[in-house]
N, C-alpha and C. Protein backbone atom coordinates (compact mmCIF):
# COMPACT_ATOMS: atom_id res chain seq x y z
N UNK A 1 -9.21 0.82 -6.73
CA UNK A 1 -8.05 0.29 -6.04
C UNK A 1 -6.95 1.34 -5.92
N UNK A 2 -6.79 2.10 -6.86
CA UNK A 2 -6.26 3.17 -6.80
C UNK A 2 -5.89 4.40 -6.06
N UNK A 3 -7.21 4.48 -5.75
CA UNK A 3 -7.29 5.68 -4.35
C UNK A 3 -7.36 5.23 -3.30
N UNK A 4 -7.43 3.92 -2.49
CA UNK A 4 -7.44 3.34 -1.27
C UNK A 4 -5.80 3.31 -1.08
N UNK A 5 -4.85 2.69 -2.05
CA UNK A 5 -3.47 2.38 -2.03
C UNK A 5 -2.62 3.99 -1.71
N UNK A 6 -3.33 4.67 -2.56
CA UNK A 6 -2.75 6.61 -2.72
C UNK A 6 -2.98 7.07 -0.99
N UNK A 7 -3.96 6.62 -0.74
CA UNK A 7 -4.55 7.40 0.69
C UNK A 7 -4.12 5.89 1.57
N UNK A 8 -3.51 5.23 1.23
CA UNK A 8 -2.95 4.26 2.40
C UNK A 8 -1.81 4.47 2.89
N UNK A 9 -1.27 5.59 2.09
CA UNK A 9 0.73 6.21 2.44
C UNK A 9 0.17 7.56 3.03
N UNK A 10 -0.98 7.76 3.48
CA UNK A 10 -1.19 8.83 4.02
C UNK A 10 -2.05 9.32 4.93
N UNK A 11 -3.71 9.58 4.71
CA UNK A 11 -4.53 10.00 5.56
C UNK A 11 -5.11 8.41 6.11
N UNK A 12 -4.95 7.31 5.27
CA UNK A 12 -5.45 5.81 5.77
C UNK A 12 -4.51 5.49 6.24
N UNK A 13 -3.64 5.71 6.51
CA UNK A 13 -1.86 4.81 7.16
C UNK A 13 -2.01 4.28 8.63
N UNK A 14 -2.81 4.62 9.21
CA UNK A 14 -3.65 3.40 10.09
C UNK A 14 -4.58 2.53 10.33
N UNK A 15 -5.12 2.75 9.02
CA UNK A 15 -6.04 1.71 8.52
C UNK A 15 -5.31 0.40 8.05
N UNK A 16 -5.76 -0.69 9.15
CA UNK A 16 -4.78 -1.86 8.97
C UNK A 16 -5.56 -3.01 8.17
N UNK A 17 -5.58 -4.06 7.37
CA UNK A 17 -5.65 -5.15 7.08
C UNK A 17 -4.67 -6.29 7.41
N UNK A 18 -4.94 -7.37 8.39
CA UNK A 18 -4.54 -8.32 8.68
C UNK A 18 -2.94 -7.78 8.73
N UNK A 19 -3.20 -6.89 9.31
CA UNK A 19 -1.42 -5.74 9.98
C UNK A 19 -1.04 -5.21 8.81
N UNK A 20 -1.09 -5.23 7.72
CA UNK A 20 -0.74 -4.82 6.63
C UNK A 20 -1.75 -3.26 6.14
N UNK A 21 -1.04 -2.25 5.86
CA UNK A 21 -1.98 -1.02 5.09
C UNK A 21 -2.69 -1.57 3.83
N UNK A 22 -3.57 -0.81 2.84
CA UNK A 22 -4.10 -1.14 1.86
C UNK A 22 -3.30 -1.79 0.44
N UNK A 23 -3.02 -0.98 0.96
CA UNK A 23 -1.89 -1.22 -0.67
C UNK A 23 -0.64 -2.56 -0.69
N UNK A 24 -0.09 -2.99 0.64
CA UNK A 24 0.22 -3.80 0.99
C UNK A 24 -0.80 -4.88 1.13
N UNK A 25 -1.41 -5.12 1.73
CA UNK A 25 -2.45 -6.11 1.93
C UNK A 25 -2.73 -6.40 0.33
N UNK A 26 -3.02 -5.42 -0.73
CA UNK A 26 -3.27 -5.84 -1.93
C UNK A 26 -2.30 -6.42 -2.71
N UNK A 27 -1.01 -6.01 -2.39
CA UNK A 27 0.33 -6.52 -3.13
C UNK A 27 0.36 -7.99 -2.58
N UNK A 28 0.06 -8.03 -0.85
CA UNK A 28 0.04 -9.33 -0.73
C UNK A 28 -1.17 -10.56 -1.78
N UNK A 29 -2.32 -9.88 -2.00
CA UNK A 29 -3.25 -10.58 -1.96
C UNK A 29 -2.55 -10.94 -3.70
N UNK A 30 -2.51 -10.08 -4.74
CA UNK A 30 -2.34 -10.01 -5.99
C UNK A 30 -1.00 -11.21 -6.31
N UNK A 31 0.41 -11.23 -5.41
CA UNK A 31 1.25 -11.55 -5.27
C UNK A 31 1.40 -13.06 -5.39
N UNK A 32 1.05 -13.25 -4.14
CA UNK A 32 0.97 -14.43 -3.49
C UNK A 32 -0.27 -14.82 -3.44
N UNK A 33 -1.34 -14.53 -3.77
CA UNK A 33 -2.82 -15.40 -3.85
C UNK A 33 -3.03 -15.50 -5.16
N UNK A 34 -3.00 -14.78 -6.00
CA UNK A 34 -3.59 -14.28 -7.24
C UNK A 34 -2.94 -15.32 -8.18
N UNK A 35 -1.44 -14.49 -7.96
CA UNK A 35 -1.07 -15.40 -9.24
C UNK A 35 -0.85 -16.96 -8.79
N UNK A 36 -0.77 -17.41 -8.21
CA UNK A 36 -0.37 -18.58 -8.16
C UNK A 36 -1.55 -19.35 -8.56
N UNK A 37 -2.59 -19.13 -7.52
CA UNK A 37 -3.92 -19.47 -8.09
C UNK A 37 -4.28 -19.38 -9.94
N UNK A 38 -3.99 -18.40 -10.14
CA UNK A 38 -4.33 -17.92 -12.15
C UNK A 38 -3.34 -18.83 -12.64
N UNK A 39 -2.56 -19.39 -12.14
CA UNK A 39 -1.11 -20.57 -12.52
C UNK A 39 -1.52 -21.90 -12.65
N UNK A 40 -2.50 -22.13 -11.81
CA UNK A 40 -2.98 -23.32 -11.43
C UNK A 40 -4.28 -23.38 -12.15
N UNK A 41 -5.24 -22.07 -12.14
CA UNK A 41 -6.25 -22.33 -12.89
C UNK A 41 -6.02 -22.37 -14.57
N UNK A 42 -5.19 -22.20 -15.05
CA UNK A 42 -4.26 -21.96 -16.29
C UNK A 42 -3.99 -23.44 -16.91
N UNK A 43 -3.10 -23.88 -15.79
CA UNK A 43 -2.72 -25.18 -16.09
C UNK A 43 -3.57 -26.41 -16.27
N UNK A 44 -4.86 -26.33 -15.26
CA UNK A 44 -6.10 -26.88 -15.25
C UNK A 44 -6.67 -26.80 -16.60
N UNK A 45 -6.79 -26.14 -16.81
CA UNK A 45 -7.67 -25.21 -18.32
C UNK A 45 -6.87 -26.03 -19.22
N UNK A 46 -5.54 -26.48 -19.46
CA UNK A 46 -4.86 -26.93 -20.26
C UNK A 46 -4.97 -27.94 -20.66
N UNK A 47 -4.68 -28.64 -19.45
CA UNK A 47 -5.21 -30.10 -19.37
C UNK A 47 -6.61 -30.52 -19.23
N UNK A 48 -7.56 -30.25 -18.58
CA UNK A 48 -8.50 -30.51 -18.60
C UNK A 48 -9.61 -30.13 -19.95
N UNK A 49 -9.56 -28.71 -20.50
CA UNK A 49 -10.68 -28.58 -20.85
C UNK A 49 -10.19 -28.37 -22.55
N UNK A 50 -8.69 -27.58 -22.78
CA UNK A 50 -8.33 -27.53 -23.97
C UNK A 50 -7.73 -28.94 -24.40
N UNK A 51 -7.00 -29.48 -23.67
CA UNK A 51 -6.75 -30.53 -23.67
C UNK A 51 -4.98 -30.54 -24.61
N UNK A 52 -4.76 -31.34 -23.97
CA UNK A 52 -2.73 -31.52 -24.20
C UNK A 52 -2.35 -31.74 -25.53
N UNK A 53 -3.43 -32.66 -26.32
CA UNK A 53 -3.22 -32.83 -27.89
C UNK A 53 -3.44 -31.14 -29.08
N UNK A 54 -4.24 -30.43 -28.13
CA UNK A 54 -4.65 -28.98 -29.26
C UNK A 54 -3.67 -27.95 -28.50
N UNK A 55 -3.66 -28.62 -27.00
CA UNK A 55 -2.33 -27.57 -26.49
C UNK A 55 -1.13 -27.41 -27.80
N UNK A 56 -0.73 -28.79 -27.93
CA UNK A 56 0.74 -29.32 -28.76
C UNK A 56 0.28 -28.81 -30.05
N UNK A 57 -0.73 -28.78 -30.84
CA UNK A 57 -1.17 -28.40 -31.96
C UNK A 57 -0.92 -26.78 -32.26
N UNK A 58 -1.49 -26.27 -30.99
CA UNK A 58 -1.07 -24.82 -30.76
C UNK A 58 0.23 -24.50 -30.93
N UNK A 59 0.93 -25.10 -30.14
CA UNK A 59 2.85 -24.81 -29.90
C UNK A 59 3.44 -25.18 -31.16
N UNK A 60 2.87 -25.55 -32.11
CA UNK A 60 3.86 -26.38 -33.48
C UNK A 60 3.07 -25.94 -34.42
N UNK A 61 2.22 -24.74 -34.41
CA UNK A 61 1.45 -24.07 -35.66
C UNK A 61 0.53 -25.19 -36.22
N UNK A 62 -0.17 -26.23 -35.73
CA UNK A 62 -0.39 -27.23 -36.44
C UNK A 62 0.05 -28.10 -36.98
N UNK A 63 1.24 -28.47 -36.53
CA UNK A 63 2.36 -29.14 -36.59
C UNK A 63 3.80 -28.51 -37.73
N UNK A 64 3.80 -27.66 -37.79
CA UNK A 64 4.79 -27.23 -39.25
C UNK A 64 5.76 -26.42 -38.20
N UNK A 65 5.82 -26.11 -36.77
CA UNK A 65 6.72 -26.34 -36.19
C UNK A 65 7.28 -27.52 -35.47
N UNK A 66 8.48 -27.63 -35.26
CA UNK A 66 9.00 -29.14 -34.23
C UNK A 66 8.81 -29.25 -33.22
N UNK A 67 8.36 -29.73 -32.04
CA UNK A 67 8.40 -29.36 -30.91
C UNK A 67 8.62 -30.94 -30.06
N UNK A 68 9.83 -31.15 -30.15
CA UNK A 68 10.46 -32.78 -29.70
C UNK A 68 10.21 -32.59 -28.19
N UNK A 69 10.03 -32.34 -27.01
CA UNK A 69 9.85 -32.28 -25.94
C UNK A 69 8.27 -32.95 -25.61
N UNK A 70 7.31 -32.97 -26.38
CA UNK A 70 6.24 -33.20 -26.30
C UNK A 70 5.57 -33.64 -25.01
N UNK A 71 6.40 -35.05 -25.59
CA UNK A 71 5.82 -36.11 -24.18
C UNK A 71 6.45 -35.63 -23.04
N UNK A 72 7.61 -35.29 -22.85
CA UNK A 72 8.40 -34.69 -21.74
C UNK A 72 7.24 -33.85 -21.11
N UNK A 73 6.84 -32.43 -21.76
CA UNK A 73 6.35 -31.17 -21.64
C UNK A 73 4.71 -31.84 -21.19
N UNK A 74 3.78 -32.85 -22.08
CA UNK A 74 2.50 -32.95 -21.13
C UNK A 74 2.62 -33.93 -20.01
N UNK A 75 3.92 -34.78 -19.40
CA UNK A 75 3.81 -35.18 -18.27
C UNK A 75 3.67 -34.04 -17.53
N UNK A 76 4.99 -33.32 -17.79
CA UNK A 76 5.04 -32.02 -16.67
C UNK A 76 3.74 -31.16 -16.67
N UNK A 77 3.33 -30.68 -17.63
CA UNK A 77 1.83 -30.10 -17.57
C UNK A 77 0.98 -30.42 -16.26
N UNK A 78 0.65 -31.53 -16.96
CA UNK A 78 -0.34 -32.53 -16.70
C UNK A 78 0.08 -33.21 -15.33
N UNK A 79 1.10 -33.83 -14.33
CA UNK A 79 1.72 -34.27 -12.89
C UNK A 79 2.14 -33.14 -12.19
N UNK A 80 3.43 -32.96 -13.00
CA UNK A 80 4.67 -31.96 -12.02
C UNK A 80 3.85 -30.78 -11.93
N UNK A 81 3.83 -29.74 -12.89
CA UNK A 81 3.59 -28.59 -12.52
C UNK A 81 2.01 -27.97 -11.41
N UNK A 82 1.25 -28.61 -11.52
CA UNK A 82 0.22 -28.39 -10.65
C UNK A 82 1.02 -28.70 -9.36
N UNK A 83 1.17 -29.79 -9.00
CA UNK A 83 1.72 -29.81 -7.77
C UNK A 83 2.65 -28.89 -7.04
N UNK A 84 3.51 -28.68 -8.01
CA UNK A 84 4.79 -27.28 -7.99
C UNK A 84 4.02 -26.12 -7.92
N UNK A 85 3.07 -25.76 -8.50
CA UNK A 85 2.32 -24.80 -8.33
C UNK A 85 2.18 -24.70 -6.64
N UNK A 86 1.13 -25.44 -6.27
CA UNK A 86 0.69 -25.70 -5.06
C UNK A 86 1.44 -25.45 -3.95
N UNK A 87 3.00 -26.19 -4.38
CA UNK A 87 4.35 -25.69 -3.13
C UNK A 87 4.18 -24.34 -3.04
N UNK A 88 4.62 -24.25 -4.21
CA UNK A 88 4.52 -22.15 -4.08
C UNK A 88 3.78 -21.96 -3.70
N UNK A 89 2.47 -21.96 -3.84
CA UNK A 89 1.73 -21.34 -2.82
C UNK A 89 1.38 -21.80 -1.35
N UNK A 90 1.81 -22.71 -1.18
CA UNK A 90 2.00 -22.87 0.44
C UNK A 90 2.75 -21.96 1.29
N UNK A 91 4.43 -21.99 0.21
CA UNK A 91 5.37 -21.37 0.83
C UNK A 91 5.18 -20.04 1.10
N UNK A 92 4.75 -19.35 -0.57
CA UNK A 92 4.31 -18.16 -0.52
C UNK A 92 3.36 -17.80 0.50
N UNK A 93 2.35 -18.12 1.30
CA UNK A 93 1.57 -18.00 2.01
C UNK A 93 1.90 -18.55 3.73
N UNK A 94 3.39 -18.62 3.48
CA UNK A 94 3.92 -19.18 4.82
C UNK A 94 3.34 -20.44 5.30
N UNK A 95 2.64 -21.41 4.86
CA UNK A 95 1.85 -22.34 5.32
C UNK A 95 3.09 -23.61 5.50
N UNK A 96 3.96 -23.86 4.61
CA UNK A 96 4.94 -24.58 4.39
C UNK A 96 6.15 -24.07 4.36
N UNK A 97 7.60 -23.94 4.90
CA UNK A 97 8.94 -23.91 4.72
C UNK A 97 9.74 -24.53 3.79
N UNK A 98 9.82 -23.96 2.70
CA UNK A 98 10.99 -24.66 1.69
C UNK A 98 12.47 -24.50 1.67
């Protein structure tokens, strides 16, 4: 990835991707595809497969820290934030106007 981005400010600088040079096209892709997606697959992983009770187990050392937000924190997990995820990446991807 390295040498395509180096030689995209130079001997590739008309080498276009979807109008964008290499290194751009990758900032886009990493940016705005990548992470949002790794945000969402993250959050999935949380809820679904580790699950919200060993999540909370995690965050409170096994409980010998406090962590009073609990129920607050796995609605949002678990409803809000996937969805919020998702805006962003609409917006980020120009698909939606926020």
């Amino acid at each position: 990835m390295g040498i395509p981005s180096s030689l995209s400010q130079g001997i590739l600088a008309n080498f276009k991707i979807f109008g964008l040079d290499f290194l751009s096209a990758m900032d886009f892709l990493a940016s705005y595809i990548l992470m949002p997606f790794g945000a969402f697959m993250m959050t999935l992983f949380v809820v679904r497969v580790l699950g919200l009770d060993e999540a909370i187990k995690e965050a409170t050392n096994n409980g010998t820290v406090h962590f009073g937000l609990e129920k607050i924190w796995s609605v949002l997990v678990k409803y809000v934030v996937p969805v919020i995820i998702f805006l962003v990446f609409l917006s980020s991807t120009g698909i939606i106007k926020i």
